[in-house]
N, C-alpha and C. Protein backbone atom coordinates (compact mmCIF):
# COMPACT_ATOMS: atom_id res chain seq x y z
N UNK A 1 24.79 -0.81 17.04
CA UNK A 1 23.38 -0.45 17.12
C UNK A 1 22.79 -0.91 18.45
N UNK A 2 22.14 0.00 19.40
CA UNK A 2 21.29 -0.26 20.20
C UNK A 2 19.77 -1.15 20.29
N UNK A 3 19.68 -1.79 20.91
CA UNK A 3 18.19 -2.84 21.16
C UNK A 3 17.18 -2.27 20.50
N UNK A 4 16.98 -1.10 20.93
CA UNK A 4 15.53 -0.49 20.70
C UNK A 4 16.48 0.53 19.99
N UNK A 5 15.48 1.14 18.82
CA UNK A 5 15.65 2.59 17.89
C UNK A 5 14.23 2.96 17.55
N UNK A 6 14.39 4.75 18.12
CA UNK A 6 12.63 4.88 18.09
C UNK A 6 13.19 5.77 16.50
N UNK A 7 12.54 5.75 15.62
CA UNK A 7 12.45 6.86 14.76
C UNK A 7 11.73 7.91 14.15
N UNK A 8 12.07 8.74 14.47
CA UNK A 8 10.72 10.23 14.14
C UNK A 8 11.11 10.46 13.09
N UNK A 9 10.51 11.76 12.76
CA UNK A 9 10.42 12.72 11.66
C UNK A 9 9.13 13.79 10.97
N UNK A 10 9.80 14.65 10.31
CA UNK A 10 8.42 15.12 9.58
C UNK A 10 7.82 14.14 8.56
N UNK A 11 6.68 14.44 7.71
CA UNK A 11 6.08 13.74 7.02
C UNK A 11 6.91 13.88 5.95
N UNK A 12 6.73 12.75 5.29
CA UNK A 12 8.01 12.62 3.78
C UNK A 12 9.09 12.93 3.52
N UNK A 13 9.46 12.70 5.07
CA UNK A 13 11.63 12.59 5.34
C UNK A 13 11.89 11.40 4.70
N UNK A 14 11.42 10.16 4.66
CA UNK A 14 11.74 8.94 4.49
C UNK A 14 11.93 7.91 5.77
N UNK A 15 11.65 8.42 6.82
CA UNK A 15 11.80 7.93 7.88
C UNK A 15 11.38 6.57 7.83
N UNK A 16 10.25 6.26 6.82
CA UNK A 16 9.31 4.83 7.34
C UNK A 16 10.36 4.09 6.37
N UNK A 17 10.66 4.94 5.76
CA UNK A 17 11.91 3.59 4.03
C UNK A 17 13.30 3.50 5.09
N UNK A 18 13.73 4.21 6.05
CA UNK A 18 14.99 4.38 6.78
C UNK A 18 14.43 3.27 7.64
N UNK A 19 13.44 3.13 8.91
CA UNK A 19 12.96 2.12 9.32
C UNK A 19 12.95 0.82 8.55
N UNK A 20 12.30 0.60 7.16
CA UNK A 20 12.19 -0.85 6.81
C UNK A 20 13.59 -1.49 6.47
N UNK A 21 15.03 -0.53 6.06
CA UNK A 21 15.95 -0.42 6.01
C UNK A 21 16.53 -1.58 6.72
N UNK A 22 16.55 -0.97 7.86
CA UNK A 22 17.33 -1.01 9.14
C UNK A 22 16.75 -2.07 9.74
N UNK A 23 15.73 -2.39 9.45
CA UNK A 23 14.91 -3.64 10.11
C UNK A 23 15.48 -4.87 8.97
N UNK A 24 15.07 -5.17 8.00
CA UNK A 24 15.84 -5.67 6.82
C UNK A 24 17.39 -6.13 6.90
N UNK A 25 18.31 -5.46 7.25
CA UNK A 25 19.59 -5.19 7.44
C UNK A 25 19.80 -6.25 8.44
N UNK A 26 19.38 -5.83 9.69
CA UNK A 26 19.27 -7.06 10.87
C UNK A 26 18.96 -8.25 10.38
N UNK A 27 18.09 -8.33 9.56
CA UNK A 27 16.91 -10.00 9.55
C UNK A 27 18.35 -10.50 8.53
N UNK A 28 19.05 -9.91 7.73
CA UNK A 28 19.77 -10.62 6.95
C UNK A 28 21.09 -11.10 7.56
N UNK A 29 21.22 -10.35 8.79
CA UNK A 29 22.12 -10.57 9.34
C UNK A 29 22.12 -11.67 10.42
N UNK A 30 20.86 -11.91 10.31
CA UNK A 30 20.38 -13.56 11.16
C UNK A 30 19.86 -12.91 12.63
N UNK A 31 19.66 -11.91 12.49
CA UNK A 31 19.16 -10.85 13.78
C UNK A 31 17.77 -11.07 14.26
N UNK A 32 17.27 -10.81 15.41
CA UNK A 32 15.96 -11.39 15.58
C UNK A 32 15.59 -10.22 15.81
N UNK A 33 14.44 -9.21 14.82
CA UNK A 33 13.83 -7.79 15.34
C UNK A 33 12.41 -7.89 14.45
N UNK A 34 11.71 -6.86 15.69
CA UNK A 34 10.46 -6.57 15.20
C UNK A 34 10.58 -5.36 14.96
N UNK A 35 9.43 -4.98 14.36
CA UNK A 35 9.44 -3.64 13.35
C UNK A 35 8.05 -3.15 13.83
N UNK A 36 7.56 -2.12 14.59
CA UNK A 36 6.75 -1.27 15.29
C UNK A 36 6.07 -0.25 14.48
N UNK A 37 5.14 -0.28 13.72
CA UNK A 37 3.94 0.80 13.16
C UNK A 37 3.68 1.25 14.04
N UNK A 38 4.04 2.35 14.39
CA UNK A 38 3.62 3.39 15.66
C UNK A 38 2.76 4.40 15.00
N UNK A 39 2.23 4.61 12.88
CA UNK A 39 1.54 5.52 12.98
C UNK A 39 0.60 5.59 13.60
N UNK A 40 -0.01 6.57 14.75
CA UNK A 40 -1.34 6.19 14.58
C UNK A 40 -2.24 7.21 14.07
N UNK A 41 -1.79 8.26 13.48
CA UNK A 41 -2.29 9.04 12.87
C UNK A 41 -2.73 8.66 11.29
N UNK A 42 -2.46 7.39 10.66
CA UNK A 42 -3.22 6.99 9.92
C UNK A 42 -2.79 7.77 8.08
N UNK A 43 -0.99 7.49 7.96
CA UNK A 43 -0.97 8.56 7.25
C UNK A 43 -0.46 7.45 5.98
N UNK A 44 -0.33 8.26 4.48
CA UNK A 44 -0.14 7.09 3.44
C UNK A 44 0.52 6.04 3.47
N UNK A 45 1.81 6.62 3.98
CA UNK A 45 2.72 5.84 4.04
C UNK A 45 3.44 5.27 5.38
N UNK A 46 3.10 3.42 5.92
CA UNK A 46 3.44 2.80 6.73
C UNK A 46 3.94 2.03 6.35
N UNK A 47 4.96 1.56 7.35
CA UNK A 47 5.77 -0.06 7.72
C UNK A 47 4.08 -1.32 7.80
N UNK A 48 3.42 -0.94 8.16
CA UNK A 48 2.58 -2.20 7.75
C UNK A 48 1.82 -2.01 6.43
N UNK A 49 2.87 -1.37 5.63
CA UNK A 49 2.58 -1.28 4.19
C UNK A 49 3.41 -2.80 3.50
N UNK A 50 4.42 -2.91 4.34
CA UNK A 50 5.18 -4.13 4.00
C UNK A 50 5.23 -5.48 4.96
N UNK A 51 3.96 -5.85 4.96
CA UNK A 51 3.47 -6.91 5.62
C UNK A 51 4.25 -8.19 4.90
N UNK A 52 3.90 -8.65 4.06
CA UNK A 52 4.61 -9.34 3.39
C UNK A 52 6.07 -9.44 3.16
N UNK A 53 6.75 -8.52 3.08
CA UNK A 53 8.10 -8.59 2.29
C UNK A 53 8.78 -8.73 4.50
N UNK A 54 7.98 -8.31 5.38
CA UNK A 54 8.56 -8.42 6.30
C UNK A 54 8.41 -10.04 6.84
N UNK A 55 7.26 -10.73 6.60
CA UNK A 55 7.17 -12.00 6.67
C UNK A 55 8.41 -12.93 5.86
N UNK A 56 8.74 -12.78 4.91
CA UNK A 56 9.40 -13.33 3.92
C UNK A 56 10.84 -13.32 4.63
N UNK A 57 10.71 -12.19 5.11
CA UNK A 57 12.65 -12.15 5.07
C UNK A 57 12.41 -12.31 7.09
N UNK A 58 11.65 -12.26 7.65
CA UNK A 58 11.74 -12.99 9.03
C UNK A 58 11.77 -12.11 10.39
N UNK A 59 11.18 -10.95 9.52
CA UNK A 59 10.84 -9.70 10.33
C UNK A 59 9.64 -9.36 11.39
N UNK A 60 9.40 -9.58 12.28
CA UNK A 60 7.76 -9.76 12.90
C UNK A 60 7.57 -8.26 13.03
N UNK A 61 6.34 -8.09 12.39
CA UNK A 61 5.78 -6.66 12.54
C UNK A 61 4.74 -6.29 13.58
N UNK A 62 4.56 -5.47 14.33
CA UNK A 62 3.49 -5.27 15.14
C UNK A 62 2.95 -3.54 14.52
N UNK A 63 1.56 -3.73 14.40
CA UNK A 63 0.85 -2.65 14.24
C UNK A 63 -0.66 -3.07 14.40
N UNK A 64 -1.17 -1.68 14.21
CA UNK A 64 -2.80 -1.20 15.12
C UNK A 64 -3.41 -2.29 14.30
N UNK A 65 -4.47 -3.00 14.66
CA UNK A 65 -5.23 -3.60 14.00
C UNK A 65 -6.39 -2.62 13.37
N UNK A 66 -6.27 -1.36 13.19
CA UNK A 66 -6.78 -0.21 12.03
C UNK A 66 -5.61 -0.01 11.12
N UNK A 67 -4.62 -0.62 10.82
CA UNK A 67 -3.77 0.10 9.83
C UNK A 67 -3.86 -0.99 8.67
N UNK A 68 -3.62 0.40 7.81
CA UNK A 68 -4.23 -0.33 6.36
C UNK A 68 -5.59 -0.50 5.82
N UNK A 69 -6.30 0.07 6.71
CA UNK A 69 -8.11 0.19 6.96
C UNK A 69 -8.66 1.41 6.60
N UNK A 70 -9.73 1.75 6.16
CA UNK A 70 -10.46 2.90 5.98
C UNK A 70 -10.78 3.74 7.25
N UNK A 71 -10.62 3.02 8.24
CA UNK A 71 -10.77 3.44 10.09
C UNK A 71 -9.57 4.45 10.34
N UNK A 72 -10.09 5.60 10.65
CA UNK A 72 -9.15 6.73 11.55
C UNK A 72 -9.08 6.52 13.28
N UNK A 73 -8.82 5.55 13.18
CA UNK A 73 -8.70 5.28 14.91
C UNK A 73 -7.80 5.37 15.39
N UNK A 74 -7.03 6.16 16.58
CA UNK A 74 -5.65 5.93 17.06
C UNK A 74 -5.81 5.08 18.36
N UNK A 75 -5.85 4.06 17.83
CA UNK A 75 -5.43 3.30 18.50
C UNK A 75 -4.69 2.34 18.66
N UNK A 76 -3.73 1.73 19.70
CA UNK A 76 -2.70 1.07 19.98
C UNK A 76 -3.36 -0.17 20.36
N UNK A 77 -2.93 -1.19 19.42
CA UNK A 77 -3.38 -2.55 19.84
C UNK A 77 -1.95 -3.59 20.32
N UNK A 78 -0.72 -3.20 20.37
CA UNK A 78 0.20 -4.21 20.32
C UNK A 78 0.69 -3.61 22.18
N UNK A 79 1.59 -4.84 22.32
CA UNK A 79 2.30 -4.94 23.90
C UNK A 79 3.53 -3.99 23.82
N UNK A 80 3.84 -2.78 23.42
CA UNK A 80 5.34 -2.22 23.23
C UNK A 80 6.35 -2.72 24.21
N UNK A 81 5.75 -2.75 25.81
CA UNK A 81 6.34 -2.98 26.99
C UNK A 81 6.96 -4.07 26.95
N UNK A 82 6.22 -5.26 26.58
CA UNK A 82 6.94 -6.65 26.62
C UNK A 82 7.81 -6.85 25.31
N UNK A 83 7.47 -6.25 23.85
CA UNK A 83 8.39 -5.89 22.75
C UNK A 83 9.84 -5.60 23.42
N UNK A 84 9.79 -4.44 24.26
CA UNK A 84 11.44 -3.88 25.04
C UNK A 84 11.88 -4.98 25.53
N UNK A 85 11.02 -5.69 26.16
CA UNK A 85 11.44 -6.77 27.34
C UNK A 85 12.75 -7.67 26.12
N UNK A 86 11.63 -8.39 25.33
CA UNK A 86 11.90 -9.53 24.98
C UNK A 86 13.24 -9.24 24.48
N UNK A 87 13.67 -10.33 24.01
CA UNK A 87 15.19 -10.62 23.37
C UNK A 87 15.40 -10.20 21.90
N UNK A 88 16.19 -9.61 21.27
CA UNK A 88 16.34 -9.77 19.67
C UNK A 88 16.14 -7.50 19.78
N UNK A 89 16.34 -6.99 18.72
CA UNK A 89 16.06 -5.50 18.31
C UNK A 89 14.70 -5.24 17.92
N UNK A 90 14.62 -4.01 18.34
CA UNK A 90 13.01 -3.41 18.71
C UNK A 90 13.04 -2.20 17.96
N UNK A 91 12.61 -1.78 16.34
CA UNK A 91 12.33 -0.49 15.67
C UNK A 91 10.90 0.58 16.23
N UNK A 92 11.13 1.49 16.57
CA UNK A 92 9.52 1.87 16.46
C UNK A 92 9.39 3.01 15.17
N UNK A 93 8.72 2.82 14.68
CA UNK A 93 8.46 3.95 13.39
C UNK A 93 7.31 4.78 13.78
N UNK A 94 7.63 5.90 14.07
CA UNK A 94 6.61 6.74 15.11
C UNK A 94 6.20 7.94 13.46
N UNK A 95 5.05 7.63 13.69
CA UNK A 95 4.02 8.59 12.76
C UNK A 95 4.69 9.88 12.79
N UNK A 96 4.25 10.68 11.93
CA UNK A 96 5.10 12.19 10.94
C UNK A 96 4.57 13.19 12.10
N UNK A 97 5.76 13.86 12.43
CA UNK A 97 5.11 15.50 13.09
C UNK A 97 5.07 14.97 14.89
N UNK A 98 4.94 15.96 15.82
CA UNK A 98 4.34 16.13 17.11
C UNK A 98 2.76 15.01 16.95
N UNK A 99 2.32 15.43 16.27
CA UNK A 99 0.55 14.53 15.94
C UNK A 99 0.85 13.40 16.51
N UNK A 100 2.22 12.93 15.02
CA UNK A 100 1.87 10.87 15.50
C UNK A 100 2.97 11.01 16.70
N UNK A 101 3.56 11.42 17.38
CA UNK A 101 4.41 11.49 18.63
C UNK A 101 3.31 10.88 19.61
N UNK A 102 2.44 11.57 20.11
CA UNK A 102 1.93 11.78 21.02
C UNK A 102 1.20 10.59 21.53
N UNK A 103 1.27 9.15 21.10
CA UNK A 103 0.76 7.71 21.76
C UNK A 103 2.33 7.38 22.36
N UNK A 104 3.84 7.69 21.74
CA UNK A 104 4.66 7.33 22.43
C UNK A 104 5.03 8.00 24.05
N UNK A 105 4.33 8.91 24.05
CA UNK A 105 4.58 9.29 25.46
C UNK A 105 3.73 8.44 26.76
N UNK A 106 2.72 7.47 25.82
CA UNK A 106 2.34 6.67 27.11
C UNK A 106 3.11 5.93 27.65
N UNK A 107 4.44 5.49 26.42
CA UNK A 107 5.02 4.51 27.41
C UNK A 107 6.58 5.40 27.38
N UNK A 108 6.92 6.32 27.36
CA UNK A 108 7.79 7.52 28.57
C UNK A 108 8.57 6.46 28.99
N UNK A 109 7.63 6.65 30.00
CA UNK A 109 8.46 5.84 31.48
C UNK A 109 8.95 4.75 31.31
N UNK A 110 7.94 3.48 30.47
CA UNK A 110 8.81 2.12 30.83
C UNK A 110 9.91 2.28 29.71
N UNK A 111 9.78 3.17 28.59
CA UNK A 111 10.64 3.20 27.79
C UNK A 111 12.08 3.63 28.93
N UNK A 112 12.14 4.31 29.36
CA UNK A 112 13.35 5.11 30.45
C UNK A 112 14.41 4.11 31.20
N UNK A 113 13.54 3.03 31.22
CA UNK A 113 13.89 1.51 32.08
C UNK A 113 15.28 1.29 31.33
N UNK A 114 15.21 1.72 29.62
CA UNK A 114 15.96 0.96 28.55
C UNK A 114 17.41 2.01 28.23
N UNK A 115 17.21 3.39 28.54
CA UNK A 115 17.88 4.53 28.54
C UNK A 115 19.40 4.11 27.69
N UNK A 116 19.84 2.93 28.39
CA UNK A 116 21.35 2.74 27.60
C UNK A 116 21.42 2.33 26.17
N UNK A 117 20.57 1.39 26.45
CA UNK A 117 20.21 0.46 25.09
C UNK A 117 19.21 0.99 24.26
N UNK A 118 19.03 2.16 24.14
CA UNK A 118 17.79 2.72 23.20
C UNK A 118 18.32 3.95 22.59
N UNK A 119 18.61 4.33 21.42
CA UNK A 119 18.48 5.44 20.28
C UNK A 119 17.45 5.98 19.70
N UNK A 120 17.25 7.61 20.14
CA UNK A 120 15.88 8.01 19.20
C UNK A 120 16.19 8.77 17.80
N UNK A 121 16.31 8.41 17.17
CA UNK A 121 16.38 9.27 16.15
C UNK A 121 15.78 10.11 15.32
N UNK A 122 16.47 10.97 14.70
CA UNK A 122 15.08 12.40 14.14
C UNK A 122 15.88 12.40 12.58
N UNK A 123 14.81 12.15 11.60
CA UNK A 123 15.01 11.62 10.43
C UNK A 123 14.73 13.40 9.73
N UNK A 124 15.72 13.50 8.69
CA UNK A 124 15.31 15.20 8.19
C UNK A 124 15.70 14.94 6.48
N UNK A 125 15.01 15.51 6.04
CA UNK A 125 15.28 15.88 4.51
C UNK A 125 14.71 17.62 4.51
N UNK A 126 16.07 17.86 4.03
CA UNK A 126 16.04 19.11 3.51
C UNK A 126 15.73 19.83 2.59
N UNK A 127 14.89 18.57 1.35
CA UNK A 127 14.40 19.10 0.48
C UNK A 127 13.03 18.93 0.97
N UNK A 128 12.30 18.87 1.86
CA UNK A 128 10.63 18.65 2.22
C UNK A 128 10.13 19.89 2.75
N UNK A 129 9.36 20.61 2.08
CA UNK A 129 8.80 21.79 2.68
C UNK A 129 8.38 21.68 4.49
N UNK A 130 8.47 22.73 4.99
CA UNK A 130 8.75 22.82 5.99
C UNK A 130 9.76 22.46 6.87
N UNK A 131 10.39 21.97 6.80
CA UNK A 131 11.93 21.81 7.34
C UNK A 131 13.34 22.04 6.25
N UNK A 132 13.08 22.85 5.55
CA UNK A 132 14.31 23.53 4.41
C UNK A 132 15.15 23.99 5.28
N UNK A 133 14.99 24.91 6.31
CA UNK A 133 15.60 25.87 7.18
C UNK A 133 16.34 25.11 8.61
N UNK A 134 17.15 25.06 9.07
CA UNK A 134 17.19 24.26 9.87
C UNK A 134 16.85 24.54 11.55
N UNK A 135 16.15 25.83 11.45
CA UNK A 135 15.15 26.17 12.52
C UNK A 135 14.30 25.90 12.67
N UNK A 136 13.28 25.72 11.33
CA UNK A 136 12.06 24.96 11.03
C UNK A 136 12.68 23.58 11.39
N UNK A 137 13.61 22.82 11.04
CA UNK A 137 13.72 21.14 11.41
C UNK A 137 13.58 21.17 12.80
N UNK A 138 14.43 21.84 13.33
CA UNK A 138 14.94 21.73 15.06
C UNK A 138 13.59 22.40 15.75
N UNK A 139 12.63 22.88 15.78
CA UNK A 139 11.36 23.33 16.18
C UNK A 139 10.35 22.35 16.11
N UNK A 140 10.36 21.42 14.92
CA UNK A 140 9.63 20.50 14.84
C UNK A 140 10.19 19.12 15.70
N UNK A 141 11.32 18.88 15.85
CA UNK A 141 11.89 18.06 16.37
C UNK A 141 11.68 18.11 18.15
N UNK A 142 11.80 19.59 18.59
CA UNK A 142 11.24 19.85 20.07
C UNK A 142 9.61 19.58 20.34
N UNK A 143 9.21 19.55 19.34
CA UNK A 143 7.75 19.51 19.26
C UNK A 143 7.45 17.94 20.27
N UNK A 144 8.27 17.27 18.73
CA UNK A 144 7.72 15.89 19.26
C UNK A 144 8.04 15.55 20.55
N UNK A 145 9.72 15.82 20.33
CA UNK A 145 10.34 15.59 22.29
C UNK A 145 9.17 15.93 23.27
N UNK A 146 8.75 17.02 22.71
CA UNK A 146 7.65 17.43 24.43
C UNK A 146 6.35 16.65 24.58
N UNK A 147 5.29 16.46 23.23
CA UNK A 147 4.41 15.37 23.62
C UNK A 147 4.81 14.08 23.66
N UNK A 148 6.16 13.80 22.97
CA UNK A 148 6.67 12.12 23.63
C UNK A 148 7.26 11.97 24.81
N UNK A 149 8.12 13.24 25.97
CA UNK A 149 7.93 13.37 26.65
C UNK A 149 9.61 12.75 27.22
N UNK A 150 10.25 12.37 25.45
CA UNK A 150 11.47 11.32 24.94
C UNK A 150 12.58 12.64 24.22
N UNK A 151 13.66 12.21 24.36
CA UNK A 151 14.93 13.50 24.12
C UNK A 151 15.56 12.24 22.62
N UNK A 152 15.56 12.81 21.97
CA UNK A 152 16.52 12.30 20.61
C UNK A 152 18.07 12.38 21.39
N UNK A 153 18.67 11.10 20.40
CA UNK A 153 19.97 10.86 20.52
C UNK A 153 20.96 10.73 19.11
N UNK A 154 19.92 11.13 18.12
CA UNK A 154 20.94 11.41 16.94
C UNK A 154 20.18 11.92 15.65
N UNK A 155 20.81 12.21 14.53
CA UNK A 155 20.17 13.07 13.87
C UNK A 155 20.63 11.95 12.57
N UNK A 156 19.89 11.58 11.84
CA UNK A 156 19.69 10.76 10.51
C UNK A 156 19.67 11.77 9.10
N UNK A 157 20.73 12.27 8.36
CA UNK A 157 20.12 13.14 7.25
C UNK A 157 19.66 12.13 5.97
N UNK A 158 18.29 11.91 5.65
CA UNK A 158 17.72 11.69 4.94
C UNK A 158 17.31 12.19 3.21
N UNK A 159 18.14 13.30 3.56
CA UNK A 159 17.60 14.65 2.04
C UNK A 159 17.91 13.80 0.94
N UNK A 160 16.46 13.80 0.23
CA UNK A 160 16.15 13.20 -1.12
C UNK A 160 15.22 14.11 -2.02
N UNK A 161 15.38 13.89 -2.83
CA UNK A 161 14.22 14.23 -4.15
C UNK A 161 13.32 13.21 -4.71
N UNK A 162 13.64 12.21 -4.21
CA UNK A 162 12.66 11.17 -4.57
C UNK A 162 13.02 10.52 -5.75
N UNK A 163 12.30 9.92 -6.97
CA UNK A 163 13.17 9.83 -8.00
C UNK A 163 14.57 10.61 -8.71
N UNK A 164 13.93 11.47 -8.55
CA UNK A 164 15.30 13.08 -9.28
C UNK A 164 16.05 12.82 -8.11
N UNK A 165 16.64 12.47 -6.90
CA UNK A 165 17.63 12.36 -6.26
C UNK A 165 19.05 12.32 -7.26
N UNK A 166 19.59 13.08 -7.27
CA UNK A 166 21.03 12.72 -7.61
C UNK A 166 22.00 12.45 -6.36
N UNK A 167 23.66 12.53 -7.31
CA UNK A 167 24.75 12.70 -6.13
C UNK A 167 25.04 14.12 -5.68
N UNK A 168 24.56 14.45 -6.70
CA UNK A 168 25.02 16.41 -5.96
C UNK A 168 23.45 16.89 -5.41
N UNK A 169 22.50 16.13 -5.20
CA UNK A 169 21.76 16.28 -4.56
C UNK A 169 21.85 15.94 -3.31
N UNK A 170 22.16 14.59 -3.02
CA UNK A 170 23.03 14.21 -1.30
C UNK A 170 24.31 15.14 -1.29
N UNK A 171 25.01 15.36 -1.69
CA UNK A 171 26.18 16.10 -1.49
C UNK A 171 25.32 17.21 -0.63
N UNK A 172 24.55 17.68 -1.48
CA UNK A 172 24.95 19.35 -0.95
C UNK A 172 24.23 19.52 0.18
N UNK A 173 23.42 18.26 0.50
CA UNK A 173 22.59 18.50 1.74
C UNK A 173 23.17 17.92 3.14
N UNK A 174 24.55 17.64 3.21
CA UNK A 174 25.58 17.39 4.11
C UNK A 174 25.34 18.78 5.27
N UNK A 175 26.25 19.42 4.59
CA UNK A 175 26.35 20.66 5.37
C UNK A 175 25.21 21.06 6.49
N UNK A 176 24.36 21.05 5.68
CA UNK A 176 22.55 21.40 6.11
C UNK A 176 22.67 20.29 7.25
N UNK A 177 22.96 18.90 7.37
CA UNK A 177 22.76 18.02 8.33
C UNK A 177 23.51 18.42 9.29
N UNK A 178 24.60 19.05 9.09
CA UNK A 178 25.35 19.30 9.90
C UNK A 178 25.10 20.13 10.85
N UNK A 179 24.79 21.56 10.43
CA UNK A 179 24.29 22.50 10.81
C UNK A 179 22.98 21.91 11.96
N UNK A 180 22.38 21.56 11.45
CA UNK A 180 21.17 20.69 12.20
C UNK A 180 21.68 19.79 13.40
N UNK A 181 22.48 19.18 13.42
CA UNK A 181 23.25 18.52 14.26
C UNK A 181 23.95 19.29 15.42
N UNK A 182 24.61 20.01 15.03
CA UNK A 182 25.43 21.05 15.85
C UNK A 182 24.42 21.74 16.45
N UNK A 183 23.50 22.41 15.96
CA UNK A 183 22.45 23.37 16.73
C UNK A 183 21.55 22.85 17.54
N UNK A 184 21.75 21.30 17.51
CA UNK A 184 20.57 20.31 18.39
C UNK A 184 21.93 19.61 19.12
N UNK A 185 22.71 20.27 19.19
CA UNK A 185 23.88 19.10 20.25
C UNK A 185 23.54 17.89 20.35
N UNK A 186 24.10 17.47 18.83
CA UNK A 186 23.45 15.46 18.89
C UNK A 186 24.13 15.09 17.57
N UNK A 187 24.95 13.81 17.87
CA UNK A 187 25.64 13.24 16.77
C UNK A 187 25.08 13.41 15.37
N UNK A 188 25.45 13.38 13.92
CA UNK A 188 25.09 13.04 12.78
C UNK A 188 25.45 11.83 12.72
N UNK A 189 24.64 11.50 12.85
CA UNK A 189 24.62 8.99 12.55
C UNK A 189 25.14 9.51 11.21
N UNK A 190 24.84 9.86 9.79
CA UNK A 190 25.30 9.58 8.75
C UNK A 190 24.05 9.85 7.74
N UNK A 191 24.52 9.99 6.56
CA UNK A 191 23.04 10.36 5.35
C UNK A 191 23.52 9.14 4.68
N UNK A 192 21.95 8.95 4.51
CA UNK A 192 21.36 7.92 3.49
C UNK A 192 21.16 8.22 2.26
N UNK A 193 21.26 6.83 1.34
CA UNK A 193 21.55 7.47 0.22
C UNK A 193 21.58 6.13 -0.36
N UNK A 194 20.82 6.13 -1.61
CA UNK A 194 20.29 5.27 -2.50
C UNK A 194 21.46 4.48 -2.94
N UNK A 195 21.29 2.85 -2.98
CA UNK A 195 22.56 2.09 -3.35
C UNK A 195 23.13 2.59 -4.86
N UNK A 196 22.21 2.99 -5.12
CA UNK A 196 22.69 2.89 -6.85
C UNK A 196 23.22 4.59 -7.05
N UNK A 197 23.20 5.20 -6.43
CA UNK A 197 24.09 7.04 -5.83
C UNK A 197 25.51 6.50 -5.78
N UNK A 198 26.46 7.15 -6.44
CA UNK A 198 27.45 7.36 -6.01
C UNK A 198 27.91 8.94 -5.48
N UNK A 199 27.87 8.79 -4.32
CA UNK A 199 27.87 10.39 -3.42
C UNK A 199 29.15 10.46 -3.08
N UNK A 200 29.99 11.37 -2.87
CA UNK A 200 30.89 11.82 -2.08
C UNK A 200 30.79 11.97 -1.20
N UNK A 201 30.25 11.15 0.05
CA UNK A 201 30.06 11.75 1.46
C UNK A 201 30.41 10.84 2.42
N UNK A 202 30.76 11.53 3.65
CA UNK A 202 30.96 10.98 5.26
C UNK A 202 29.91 10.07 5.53
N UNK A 203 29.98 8.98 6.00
CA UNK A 203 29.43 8.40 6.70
C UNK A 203 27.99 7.91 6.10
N UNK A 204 28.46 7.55 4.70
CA UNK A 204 27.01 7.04 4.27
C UNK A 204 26.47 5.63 4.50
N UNK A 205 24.98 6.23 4.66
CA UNK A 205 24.30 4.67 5.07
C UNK A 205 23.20 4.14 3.52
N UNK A 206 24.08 3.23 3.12
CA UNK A 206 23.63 2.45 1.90
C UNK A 206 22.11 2.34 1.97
N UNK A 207 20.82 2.72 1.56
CA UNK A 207 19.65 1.81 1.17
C UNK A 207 19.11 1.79 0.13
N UNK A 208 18.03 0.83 0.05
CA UNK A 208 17.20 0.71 -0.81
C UNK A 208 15.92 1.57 -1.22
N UNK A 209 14.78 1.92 -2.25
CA UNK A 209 14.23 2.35 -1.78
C UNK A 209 12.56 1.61 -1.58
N UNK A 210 11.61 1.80 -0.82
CA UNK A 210 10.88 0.49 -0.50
C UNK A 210 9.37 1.55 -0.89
N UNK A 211 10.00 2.89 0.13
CA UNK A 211 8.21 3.62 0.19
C UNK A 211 8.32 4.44 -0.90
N UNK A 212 7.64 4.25 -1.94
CA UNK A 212 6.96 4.86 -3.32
C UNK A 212 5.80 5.00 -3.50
N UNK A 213 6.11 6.80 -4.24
CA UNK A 213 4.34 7.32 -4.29
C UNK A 213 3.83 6.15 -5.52
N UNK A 214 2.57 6.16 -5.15
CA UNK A 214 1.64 4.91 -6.19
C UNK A 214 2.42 5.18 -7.80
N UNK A 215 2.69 6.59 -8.22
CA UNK A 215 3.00 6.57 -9.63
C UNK A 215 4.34 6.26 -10.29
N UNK A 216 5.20 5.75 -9.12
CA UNK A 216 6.54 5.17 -8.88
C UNK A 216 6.44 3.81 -8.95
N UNK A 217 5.54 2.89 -8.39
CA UNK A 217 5.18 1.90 -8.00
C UNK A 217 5.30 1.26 -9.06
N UNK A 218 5.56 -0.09 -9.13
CA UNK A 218 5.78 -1.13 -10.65
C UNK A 218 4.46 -2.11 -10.67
């Protein structure tokens, strides 16, 4: 794994549960990383939804001092620049769609500094309306590239149903990643897939699940 991992997506890929993941994963591994709320579009579901559980396990979070607030402000209150600098792994969880893209293109450039050591990834579920098709995924995915101004370096298949997830539900959405992969000339990192799934598949990446709609919630 690279220093920095920016992660996109459409809205309700799972991108922000793939982020707390992967941030998690490190801290247990005695890893020193911060975890980046880049929504700033202000949408249900954020990484500074897990303020707490990131304190606990030794995760430092940076986000807007509007998140979690009744305030629609996009605005960026944290240092991203000196985040790259410093020592230890750097997540950014970049808000759903081209929309929340568009504060990462301010930092473009110093991001470019990092080019070796940085992975962007584009998070897809194939069961989320509007990206079923994998023209619709790869259209939305150029979107963001152009107001972030940033080229993806791998493709994350995410496809869930949410609770109803089965194994022949990840199964069959392989192919689909694939396809998506190949037509965007960019590795498949691997599909995710709930610890408690037993899937038949390549390259699966074990998680938990963290972001639940309120009527999921315990």
């Amino acid at each position: 794994m690279k220093k920095i991992t920016i992660i996109t997506g459409h809205y309700g890929t799972g991108k922000t549960n793939y982020a707390v993941n992967m941030a998690l994963e490190l801290a247990e591994k005695g890893e020193k990383v911060t975890i980046v709320d880049f929504d700033i579009v202000n949408p249900y579901f954020r990484t500074a939804d897990f303020k707490e559980l990131f304190a606990e396990k030794g995760v430092t979070l940076a986000a807007s001092v509007y998140a979690n607030t009744s305030l629609d402000i996009p605005a960026i209150t944290f240092d991203l620049e000196r985040m790259a600098y410093e020592p230890g792994y750097l997540i950014i969880d970049v808000g759903g769609d081209d929309a929340g893209a568009i504060g990462l293109g301010r930092y473009a450039d110093a991001l470019s500094e990092y080019n070796e050591q940085l992975d962007m990834l584009y998070v897809i579920n194939c069961y989320r309306y509007l990206t079923e098709a994998p023209e619709e995924t790869l259209k939305l995915m150029y979107e963001i590239e152009q107001v972030s101004r940033m080229k993806h370096t791998g493709i994350v298949n995410n496809s869930n149903l949410g609770r109803e997830t089965t194994a022949e539900t990840v199964e069959k959405s392989v192919e689909y990643a694939k396809r998506v992969a190949k037509s965007a000339g960019l590795p498949l990192i691997g599909t995710a897939c709930r610890r408690d799934i037993n899937a038949d598949i390549p390259d699966r990446i074990p998680v938990d699940v963290y972001v639940k709609p309120v009527w999921e919630q315990d």
